[in-house]
PDB file of N, CA and C in Angstrom:
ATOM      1  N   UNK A   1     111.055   4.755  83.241  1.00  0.00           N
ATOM      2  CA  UNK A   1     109.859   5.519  82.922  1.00  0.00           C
ATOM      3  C   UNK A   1     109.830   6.805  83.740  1.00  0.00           C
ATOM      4  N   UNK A   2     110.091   7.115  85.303  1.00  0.00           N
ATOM      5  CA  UNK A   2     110.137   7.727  86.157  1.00  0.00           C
ATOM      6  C   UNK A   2     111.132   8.940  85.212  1.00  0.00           C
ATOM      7  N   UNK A   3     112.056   8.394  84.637  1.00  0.00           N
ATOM      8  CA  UNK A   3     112.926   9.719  84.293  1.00  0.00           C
ATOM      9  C   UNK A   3     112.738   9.937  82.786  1.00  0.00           C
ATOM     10  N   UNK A   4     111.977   9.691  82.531  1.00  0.00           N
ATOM     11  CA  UNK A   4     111.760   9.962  81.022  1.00  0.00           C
ATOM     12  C   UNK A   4     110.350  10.856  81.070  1.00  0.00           C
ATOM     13  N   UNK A   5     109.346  10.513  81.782  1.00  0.00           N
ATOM     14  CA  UNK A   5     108.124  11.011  81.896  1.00  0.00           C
ATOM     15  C   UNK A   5     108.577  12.511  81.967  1.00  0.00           C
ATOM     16  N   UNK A   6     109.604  13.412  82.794  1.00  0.00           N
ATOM     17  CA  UNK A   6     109.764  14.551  82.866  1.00  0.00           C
ATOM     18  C   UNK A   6     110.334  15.364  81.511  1.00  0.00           C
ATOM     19  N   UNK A   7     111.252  14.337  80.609  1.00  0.00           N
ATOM     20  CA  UNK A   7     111.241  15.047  79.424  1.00  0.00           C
ATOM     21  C   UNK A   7     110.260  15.112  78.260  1.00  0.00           C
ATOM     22  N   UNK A   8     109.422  13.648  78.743  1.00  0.00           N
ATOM     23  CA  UNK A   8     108.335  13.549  77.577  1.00  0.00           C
ATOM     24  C   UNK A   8     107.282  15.172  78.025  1.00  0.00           C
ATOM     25  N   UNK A   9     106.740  14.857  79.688  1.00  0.00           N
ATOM     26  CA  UNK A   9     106.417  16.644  79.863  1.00  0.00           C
ATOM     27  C   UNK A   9     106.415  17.443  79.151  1.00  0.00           C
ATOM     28  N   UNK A  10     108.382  18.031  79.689  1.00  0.00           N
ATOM     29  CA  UNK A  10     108.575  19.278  79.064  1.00  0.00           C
ATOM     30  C   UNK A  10     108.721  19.406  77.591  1.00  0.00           C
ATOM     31  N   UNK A  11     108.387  17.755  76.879  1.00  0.00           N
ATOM     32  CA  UNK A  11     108.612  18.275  74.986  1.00  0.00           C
ATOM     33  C   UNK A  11     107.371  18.372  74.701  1.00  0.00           C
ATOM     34  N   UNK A  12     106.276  18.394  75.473  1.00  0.00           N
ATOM     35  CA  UNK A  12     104.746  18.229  75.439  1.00  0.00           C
ATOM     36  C   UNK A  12     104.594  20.073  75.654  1.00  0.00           C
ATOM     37  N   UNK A  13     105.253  20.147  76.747  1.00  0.00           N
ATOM     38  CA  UNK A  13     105.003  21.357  76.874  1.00  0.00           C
ATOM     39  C   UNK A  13     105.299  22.895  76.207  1.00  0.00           C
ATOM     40  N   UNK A  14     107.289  22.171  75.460  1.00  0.00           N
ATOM     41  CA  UNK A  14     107.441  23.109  74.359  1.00  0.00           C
ATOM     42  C   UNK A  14     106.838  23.447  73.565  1.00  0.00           C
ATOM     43  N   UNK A  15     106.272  22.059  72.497  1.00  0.00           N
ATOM     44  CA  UNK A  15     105.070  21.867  71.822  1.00  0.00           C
ATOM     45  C   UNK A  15     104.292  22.290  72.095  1.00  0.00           C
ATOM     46  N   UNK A  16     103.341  22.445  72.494  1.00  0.00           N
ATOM     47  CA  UNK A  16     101.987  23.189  73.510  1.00  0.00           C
ATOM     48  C   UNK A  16     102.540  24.732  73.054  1.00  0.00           C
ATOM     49  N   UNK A  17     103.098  24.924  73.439  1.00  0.00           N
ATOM     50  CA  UNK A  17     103.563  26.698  73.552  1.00  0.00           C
ATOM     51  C   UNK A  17     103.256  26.711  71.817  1.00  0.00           C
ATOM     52  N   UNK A  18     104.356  25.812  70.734  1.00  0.00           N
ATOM     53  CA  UNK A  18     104.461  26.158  69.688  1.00  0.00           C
ATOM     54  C   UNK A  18     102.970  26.206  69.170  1.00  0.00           C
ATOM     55  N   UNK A  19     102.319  25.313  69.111  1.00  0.00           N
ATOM     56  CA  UNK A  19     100.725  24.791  69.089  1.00  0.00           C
ATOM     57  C   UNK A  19     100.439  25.938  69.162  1.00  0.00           C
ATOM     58  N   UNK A  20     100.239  26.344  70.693  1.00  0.00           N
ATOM     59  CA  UNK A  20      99.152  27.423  70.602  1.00  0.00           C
ATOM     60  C   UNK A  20      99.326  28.701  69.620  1.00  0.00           C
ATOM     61  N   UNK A  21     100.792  29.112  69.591  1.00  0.00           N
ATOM     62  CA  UNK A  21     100.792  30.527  68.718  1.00  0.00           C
ATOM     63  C   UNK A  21     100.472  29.692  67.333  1.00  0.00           C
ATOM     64  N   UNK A  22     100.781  29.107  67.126  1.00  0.00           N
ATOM     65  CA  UNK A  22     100.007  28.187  65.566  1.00  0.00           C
ATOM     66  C   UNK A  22      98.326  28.062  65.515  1.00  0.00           C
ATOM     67  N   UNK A  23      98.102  27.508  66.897  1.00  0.00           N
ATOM     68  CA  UNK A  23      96.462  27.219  66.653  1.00  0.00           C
ATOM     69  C   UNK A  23      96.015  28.999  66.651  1.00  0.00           C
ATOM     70  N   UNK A  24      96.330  30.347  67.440  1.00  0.00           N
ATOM     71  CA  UNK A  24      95.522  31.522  67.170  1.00  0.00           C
ATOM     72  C   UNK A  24      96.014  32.275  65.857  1.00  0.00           C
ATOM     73  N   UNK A  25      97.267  31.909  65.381  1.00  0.00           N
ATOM     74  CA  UNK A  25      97.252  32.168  64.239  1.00  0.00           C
ATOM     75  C   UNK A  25      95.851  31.393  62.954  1.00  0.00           C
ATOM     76  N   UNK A  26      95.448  30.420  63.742  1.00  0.00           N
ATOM     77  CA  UNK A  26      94.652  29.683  62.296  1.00  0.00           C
ATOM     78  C   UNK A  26      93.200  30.086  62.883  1.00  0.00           C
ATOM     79  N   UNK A  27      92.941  30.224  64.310  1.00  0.00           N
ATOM     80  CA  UNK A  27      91.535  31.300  64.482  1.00  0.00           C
ATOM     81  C   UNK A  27      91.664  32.619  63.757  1.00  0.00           C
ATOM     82  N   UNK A  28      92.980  33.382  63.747  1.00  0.00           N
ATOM     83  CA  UNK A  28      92.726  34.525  62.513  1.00  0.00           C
ATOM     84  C   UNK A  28      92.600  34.787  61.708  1.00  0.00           C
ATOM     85  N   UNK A  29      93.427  33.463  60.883  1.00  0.00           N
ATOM     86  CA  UNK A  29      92.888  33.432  59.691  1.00  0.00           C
ATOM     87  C   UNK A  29      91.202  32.982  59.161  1.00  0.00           C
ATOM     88  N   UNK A  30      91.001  32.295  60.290  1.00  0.00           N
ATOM     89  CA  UNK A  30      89.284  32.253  59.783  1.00  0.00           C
ATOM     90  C   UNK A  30      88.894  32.659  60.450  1.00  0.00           C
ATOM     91  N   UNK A  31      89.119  34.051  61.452  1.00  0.00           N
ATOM     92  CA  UNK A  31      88.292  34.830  61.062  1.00  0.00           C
ATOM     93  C   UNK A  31      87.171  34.439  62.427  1.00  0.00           C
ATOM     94  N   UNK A  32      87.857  33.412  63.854  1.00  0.00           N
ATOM     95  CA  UNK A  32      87.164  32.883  64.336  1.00  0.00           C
ATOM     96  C   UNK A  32      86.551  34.307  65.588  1.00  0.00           C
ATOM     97  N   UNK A  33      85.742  34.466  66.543  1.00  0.00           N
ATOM     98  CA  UNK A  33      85.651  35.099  67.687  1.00  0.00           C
ATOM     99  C   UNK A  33      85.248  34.705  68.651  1.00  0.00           C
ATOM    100  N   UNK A  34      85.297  35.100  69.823  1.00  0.00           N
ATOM    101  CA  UNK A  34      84.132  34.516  71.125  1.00  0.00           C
ATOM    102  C   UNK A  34      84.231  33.309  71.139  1.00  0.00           C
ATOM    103  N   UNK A  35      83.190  32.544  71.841  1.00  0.00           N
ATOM    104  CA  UNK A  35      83.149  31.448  71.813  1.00  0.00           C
ATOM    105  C   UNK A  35      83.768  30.201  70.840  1.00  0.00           C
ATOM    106  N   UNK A  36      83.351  30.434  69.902  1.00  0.00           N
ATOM    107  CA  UNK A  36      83.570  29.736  68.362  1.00  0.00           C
ATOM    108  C   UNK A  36      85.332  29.556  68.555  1.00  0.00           C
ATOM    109  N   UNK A  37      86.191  31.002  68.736  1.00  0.00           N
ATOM    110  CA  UNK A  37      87.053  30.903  68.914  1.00  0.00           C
ATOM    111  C   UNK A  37      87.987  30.542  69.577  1.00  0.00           C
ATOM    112  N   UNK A  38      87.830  30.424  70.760  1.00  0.00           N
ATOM    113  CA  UNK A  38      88.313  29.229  72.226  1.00  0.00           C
ATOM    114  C   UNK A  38      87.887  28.037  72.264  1.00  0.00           C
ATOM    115  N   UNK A  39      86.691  27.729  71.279  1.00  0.00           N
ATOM    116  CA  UNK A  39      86.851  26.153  71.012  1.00  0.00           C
ATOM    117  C   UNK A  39      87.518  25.439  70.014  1.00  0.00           C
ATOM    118  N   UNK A  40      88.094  26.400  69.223  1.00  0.00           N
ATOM    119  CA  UNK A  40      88.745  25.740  67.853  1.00  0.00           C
ATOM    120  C   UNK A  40      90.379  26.014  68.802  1.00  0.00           C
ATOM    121  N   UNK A  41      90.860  26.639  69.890  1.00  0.00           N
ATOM    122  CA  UNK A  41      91.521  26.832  69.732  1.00  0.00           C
ATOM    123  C   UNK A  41      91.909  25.433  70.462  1.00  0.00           C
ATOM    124  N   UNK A  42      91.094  25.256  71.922  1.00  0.00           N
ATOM    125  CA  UNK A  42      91.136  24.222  73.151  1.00  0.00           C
ATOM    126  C   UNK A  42      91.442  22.710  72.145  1.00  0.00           C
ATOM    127  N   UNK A  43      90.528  22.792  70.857  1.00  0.00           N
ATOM    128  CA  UNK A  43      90.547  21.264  70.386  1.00  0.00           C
ATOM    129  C   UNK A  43      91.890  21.643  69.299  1.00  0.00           C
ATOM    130  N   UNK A  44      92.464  22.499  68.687  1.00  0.00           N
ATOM    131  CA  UNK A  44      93.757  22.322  68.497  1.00  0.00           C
ATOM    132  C   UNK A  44      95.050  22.117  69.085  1.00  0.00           C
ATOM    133  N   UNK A  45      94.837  22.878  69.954  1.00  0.00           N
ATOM    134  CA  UNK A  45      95.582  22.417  70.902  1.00  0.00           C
ATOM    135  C   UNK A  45      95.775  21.356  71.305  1.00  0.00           C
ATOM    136  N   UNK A  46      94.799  20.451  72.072  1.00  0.00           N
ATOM    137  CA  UNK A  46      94.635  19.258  72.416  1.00  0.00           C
ATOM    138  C   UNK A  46      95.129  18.291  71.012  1.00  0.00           C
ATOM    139  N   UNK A  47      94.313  18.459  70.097  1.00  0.00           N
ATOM    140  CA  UNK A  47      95.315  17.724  68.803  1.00  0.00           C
ATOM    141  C   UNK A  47      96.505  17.747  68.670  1.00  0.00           C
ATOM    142  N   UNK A  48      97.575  18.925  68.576  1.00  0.00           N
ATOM    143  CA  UNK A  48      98.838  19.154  68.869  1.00  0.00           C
ATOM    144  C   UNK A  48      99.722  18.694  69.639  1.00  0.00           C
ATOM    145  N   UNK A  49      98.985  18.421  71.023  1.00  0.00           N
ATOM    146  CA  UNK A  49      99.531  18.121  71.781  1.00  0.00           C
ATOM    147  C   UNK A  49      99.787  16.400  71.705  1.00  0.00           C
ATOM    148  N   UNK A  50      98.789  16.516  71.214  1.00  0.00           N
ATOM    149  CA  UNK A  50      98.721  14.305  71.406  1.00  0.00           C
ATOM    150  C   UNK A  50      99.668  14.319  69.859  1.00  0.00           C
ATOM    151  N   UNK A  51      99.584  14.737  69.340  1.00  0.00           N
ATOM    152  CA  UNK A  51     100.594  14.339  67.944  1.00  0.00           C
ATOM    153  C   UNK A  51     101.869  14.240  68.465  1.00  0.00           C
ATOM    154  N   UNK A  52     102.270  15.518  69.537  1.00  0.00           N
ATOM    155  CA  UNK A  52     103.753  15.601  69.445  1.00  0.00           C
ATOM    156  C   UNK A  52     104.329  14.331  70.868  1.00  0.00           C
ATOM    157  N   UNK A  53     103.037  14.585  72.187  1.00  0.00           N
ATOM    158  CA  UNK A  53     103.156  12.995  72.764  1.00  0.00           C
ATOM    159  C   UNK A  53     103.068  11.749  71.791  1.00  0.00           C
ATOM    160  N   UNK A  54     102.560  11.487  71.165  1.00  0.00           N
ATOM    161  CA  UNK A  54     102.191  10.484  70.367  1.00  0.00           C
ATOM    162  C   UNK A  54     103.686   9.636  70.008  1.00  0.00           C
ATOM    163  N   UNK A  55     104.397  10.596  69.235  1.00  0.00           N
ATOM    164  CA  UNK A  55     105.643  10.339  68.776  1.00  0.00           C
ATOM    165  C   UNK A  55     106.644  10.085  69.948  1.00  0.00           C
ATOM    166  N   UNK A  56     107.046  10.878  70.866  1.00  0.00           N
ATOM    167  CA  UNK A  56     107.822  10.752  71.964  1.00  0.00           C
ATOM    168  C   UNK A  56     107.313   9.178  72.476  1.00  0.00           C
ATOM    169  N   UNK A  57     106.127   9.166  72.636  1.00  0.00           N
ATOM    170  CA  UNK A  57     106.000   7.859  73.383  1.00  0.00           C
ATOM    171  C   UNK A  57     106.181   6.789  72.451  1.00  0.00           C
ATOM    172  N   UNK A  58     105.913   6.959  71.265  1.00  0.00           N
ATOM    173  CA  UNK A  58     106.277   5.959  70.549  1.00  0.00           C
ATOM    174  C   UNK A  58     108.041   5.519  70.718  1.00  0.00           C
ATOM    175  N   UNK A  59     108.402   6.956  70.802  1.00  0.00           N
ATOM    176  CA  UNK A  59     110.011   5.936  70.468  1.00  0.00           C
ATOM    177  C   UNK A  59     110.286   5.844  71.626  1.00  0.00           C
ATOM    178  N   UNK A  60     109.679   5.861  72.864  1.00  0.00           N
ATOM    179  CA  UNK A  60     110.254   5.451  74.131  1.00  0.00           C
ATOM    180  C   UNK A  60     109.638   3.728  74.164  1.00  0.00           C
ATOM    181  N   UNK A  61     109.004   3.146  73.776  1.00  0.00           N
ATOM    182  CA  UNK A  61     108.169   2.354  73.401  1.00  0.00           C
ATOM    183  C   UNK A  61     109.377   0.936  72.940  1.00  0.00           C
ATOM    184  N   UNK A  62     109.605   2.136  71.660  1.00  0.00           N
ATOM    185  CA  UNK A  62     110.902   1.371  71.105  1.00  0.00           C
ATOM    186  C   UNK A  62     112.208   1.287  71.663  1.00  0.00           C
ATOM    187  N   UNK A  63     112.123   2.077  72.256  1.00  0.00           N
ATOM    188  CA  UNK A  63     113.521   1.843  73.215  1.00  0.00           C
ATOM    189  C   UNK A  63     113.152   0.834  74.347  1.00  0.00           C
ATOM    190  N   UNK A  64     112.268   0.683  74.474  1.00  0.00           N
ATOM    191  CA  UNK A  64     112.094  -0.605  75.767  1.00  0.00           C
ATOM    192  C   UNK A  64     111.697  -1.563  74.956  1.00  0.00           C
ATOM    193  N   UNK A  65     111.525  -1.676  73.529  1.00  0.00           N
ATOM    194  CA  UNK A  65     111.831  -3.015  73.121  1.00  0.00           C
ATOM    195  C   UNK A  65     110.305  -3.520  73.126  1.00  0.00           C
ATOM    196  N   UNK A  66     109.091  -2.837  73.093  1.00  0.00           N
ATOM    197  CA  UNK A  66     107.900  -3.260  73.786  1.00  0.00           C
ATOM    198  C   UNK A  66     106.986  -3.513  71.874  1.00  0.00           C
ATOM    199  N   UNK A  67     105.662  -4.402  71.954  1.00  0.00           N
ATOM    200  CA  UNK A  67     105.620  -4.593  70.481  1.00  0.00           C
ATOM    201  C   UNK A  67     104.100  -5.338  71.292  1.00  0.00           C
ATOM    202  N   UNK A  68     103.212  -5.397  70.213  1.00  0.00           N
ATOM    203  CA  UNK A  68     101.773  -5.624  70.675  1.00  0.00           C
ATOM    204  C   UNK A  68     101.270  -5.460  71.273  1.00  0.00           C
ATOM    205  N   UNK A  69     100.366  -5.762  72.316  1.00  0.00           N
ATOM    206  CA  UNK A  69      99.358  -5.076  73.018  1.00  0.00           C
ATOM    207  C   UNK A  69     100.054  -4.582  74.267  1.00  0.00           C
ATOM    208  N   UNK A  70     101.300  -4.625  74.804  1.00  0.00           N
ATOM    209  CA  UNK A  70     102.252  -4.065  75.531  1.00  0.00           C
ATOM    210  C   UNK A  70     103.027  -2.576  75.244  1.00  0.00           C
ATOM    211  N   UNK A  71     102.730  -2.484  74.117  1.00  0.00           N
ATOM    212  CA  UNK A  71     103.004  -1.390  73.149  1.00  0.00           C
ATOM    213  C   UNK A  71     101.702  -0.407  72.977  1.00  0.00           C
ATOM    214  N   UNK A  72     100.983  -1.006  72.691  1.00  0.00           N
ATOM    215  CA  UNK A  72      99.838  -0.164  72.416  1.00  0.00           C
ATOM    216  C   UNK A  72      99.211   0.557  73.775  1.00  0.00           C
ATOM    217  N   UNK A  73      99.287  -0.565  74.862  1.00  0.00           N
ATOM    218  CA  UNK A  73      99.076  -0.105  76.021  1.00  0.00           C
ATOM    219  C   UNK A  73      99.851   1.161  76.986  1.00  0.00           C
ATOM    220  N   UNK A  74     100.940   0.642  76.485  1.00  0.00           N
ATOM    221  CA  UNK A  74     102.276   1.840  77.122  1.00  0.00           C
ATOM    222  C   UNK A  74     101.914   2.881  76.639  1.00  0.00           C
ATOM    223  N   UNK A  75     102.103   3.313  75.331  1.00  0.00           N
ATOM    224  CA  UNK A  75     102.149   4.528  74.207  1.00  0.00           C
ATOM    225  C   UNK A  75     100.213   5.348  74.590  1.00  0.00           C
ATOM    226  N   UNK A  76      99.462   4.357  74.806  1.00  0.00           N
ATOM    227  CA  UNK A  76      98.016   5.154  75.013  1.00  0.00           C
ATOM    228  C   UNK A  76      98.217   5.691  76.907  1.00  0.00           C
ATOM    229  N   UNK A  77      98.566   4.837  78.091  1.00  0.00           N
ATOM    230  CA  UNK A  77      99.257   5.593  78.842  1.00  0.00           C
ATOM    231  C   UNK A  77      99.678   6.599  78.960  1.00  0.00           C
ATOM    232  N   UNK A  78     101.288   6.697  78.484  1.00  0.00           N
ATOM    233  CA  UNK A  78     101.933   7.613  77.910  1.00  0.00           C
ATOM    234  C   UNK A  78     101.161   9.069  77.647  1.00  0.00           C
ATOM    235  N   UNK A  79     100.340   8.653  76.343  1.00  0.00           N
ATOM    236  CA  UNK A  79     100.572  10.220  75.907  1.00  0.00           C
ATOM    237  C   UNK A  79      99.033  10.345  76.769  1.00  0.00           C
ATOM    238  N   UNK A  80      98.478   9.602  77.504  1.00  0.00           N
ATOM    239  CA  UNK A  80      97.236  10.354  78.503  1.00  0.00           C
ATOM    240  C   UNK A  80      97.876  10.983  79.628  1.00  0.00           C
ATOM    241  N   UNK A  81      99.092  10.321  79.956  1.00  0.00           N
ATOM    242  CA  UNK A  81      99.445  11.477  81.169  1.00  0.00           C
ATOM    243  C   UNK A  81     100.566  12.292  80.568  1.00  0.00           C
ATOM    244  N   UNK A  82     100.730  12.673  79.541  1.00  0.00           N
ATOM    245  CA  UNK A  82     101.800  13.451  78.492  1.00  0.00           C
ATOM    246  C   UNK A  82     100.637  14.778  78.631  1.00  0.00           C
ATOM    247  N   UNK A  83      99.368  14.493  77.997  1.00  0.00           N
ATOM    248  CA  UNK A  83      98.377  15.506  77.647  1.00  0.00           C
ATOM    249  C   UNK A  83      97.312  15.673  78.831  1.00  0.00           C
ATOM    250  N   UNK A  84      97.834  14.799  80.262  1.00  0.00           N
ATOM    251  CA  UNK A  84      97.724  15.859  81.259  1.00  0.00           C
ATOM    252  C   UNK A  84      98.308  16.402  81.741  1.00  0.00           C
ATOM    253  N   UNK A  85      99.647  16.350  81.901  1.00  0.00           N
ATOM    254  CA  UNK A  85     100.617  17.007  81.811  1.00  0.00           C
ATOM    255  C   UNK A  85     100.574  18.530  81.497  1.00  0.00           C
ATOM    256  N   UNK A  86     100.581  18.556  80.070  1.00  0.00           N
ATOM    257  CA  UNK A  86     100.103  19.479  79.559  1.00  0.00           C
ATOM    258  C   UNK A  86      99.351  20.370  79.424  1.00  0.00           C
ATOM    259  N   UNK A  87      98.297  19.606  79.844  1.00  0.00           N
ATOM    260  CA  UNK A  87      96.966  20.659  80.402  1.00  0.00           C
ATOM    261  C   UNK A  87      97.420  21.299  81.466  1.00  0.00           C
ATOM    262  N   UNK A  88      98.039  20.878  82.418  1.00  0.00           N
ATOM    263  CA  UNK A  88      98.397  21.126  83.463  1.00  0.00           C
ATOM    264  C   UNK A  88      99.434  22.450  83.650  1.00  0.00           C
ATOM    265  N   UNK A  89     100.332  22.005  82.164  1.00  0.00           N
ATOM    266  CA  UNK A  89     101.371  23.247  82.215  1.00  0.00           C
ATOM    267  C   UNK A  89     100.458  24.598  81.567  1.00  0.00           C
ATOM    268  N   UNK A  90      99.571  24.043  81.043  1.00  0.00           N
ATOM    269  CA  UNK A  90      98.755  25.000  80.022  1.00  0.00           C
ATOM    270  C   UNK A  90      97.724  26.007  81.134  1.00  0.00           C
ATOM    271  N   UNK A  91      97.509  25.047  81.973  1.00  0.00           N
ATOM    272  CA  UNK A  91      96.425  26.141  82.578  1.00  0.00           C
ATOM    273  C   UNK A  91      97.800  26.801  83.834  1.00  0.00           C
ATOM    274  N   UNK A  92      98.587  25.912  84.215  1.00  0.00           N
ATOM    275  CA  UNK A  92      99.558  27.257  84.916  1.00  0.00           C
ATOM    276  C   UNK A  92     100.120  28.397  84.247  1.00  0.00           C
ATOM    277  N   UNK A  93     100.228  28.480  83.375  1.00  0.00           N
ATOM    278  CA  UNK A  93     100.991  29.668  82.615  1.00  0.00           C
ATOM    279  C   UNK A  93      99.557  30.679  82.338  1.00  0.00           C
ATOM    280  N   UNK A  94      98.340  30.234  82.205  1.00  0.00           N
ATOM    281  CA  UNK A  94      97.026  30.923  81.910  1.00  0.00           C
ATOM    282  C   UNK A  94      97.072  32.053  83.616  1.00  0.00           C
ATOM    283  N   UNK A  95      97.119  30.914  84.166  1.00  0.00           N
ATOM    284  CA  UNK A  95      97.109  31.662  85.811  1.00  0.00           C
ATOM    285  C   UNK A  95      98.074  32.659  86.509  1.00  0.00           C
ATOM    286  N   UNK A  96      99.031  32.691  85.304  1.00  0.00           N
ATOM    287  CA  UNK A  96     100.410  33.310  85.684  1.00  0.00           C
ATOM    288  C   UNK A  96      99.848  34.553  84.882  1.00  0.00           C
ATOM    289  N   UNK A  97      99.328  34.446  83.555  1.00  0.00           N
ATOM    290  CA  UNK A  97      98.884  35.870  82.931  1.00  0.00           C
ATOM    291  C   UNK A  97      98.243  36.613  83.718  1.00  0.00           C
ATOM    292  N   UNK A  98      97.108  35.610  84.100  1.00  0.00           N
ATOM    293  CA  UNK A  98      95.994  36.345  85.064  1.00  0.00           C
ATOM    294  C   UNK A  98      96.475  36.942  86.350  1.00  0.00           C
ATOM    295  N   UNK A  99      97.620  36.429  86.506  1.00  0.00           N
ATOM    296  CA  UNK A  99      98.179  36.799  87.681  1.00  0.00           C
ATOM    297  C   UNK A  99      97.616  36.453  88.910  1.00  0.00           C
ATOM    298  N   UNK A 100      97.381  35.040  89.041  1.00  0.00           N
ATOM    299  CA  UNK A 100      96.491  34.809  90.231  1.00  0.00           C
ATOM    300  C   UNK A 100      97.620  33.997  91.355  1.00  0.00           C
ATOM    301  N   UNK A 101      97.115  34.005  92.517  1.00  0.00           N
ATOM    302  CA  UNK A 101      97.691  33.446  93.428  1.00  0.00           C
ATOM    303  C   UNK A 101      96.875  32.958  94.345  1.00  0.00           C
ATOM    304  N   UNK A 102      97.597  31.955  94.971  1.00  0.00           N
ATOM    305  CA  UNK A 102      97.008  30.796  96.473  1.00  0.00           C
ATOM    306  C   UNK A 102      96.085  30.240  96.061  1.00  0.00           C
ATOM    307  N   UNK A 103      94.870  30.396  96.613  1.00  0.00           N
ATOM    308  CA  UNK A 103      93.629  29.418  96.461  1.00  0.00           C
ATOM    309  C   UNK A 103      93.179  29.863  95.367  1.00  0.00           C
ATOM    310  N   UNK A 104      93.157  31.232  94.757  1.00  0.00           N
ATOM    311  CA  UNK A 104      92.160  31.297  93.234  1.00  0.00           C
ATOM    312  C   UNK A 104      93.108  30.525  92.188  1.00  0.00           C
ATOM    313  N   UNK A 105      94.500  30.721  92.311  1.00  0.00           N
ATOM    314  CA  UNK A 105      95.347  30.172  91.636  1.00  0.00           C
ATOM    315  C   UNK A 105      95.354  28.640  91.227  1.00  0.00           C
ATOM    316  N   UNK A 106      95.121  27.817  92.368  1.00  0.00           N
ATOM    317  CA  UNK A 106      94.617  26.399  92.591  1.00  0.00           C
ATOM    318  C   UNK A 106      93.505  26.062  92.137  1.00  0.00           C
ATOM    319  N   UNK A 107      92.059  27.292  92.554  1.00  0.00           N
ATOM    320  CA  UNK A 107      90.764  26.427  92.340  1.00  0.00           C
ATOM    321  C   UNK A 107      90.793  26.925  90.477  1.00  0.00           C
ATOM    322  N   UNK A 108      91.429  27.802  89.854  1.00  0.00           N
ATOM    323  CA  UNK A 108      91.594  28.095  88.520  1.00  0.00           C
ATOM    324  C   UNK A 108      92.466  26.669  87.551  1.00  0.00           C
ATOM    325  N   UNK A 109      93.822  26.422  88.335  1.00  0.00           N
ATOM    326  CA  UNK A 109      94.066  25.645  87.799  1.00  0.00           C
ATOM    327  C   UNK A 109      93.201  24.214  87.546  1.00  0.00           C
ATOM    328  N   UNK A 110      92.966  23.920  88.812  1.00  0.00           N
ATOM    329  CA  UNK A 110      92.262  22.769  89.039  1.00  0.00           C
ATOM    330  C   UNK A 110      90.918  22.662  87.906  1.00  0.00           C
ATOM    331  N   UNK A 111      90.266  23.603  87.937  1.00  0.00           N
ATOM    332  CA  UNK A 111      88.494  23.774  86.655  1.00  0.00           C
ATOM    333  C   UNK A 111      89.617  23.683  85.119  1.00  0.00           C
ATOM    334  N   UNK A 112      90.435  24.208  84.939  1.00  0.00           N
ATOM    335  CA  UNK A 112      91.163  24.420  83.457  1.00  0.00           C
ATOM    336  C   UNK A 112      91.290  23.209  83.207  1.00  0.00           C
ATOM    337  N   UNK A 113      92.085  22.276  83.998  1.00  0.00           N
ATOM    338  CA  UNK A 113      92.689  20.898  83.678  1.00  0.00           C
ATOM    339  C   UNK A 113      91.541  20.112  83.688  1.00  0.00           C
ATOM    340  N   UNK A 114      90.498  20.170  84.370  1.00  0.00           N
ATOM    341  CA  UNK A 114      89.281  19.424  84.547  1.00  0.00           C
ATOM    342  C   UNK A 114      88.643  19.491  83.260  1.00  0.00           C
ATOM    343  N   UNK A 115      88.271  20.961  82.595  1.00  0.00           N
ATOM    344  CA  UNK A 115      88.126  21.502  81.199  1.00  0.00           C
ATOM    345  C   UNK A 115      88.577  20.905  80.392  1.00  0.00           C
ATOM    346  N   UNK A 116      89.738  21.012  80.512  1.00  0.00           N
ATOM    347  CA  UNK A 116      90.718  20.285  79.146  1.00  0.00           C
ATOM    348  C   UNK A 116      90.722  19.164  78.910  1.00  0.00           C
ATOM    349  N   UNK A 117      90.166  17.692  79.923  1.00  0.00           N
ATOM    350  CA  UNK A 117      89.824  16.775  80.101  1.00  0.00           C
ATOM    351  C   UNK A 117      88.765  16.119  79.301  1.00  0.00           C
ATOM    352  N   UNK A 118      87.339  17.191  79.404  1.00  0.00           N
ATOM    353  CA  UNK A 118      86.585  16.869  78.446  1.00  0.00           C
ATOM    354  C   UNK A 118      86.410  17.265  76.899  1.00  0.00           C
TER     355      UNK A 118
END
């Protein structure tokens, strides 16, 4: 699990990237702004993201051979720390635009992932 968790991550995180230029492409097309528009984008995203964990954990699932409530348990695991993960890579790269560093960098990341949570 220890060495798999880092690729499930980074395919969470490729994903994520793809997601997002997909999710502001579909705020333009409708046309979203402001507010309205960073929430359609936060809950696509977040959808995206658990689809593409979803699958990864599933077939890691199957590769350990795992089947009923051992399964269900792993795979809901899984993609909760897959899609914090993610949040995680999501609000560092936000902080990298912004260009922040040390403690604003931290107390920024830290509120984003907290954000993305609820």
């Amino acid at each position: 699990m220890k060495r798999l968790f880092p690729l499930v991550a980074l395919a969470v995180a490729v994903f994520a990237g793809q997601a997002q230029a997909s999710c502001e492409a579909q705020a333009a097309d409708k046309k979203l702004a402001g507010a309205a528009k960073t929430s359609f984008i936060k809950k696509c995203e977040q959808d995206a993201a658990a689809g593409g964990a979803s699958a990864a954990c599933e077939a890691q699932a199957t590769e350990k051979k795992l089947a009923g409530a051992a399964k269900t348990s792993f795979v809901k695991k899984c993609v909760g720390d897959a899609a914090a993960s993610g949040a995680s890579a999501n609000c560092e790269t936000q902080a990298a635009e912004k260009k922040l560093a040390g403690a604003a960098k931290t107390s920024f990341v830290k509120k984003c992932v907290a954000d993305a949570a609820k």
